[in-house]
Protein backbone atom coordinates (compact mmCIF):
# COMPACT_ATOMS: atom_id res chain seq x y z
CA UNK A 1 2.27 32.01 -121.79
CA UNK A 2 -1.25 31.79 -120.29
CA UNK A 3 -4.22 31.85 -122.55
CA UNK A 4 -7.34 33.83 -121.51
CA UNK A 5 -9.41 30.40 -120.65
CA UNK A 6 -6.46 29.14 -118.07
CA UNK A 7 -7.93 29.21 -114.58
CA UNK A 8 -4.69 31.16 -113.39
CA UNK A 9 -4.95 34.27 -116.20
CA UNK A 10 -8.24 34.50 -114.73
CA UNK A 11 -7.27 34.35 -111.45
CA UNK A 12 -4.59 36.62 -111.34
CA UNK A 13 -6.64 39.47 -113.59
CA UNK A 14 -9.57 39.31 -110.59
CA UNK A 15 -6.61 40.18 -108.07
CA UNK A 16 -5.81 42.78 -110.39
CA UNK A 17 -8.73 43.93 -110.60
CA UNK A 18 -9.73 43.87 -106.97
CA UNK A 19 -6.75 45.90 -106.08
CA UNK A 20 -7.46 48.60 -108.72
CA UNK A 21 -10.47 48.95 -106.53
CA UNK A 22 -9.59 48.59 -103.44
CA UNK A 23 -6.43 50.78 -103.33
CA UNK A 24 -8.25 54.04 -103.64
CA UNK A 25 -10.45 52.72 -100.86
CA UNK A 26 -7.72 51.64 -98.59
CA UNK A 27 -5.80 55.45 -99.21
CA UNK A 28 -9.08 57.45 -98.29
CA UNK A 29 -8.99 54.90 -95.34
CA UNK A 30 -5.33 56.17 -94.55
CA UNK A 31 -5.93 59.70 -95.05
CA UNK A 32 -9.09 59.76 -93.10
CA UNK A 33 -6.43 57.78 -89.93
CA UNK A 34 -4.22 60.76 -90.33
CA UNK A 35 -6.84 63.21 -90.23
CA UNK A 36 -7.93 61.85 -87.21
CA UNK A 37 -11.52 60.78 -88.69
CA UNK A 38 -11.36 57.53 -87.17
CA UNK A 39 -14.85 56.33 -87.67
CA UNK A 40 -14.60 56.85 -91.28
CA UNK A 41 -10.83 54.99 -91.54
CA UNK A 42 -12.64 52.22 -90.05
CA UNK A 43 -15.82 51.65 -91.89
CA UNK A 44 -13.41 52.26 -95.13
CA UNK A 45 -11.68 49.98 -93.73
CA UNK A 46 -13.57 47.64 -93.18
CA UNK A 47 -15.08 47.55 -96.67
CA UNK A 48 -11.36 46.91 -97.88
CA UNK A 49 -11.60 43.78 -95.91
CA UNK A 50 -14.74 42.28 -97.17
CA UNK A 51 -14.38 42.76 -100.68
CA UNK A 52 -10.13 41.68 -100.30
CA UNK A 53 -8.93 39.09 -97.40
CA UNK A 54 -5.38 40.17 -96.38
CA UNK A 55 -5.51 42.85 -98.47
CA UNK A 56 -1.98 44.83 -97.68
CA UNK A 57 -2.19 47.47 -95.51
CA UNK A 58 -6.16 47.06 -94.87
CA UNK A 59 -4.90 44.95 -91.01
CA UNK A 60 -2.73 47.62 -89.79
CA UNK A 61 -5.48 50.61 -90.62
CA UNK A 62 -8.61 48.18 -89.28
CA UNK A 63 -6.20 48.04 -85.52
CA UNK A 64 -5.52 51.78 -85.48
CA UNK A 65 -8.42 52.73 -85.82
CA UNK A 66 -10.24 50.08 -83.79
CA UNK A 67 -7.53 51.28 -80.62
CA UNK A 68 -7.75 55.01 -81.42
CA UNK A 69 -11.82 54.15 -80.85
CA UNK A 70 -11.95 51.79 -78.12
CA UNK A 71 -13.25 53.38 -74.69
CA UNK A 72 -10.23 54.62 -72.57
CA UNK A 73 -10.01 54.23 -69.17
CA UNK A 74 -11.44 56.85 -66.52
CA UNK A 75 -8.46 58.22 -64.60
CA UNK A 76 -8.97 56.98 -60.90
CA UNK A 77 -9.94 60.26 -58.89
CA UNK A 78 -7.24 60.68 -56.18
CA UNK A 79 -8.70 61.74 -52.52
CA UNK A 80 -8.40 65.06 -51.53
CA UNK A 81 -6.57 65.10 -47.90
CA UNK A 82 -8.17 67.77 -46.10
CA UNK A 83 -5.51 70.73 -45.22
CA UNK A 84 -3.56 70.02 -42.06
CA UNK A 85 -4.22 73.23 -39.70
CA UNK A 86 -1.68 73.80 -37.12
CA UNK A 87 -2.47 73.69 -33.34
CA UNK A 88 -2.47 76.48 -31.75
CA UNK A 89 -0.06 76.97 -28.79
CA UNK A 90 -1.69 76.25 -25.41
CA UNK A 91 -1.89 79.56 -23.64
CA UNK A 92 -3.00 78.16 -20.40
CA UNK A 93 -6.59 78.38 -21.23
CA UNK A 94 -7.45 79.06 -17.32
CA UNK A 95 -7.54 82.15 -14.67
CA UNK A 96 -4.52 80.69 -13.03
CA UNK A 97 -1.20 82.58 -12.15
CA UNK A 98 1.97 81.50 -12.12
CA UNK A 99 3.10 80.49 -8.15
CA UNK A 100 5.05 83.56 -7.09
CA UNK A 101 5.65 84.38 -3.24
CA UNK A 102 3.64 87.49 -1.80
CA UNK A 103 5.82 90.29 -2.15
């Protein structure tokens, strides 16, 4: 058994208590992701991972939310061809009769 002065007990009751905090932090976190409040899952977040390294869970909402905000990329804008008119038939253009005989 571990006595209240053993460097372990003490330990292990700061982890203890650090997750009793940080667990209601790290669920507002999760439910601000789902809500799509992505700025506020981060900074949450992020406050998760200051106060507890490798705190579970904290990595995985830190990258969603860090991808769900990162700039996305402009679509490239695809030319416009300009509409293909048909030619119109050649009518002869001139003043020119067909060569017939004199009647």
């Amino acid at each position: 058994m571990l006595g209240p002065g053993n460097r372990e007990a003490g330990a292990l009751a700061d982890r203890a208590r650090k997750g009793e905090q940080l667990r209601p932090k790290l669920d507002k976190a999760k439910s601000a992701a789902k809500a799509g409040r992505w700025r506020d899952a981060l900074r949450l977040a992020l406050v998760v991972a200051a106060v507890g390294k490798d705190f579970p869970g904290d990595a995985a909402v830190t990258a969603d939310a860090r991808r769900a905000l990162a700039p996305k990329p402009k679509p490239t804008p695809t030319p416009v061809a300009a509409p293909v008119t048909p030619a119109a038939p050649a009518t002869g253009g001139g003043t020119s009769t067909p060569a017939q005989s004199p009647p």
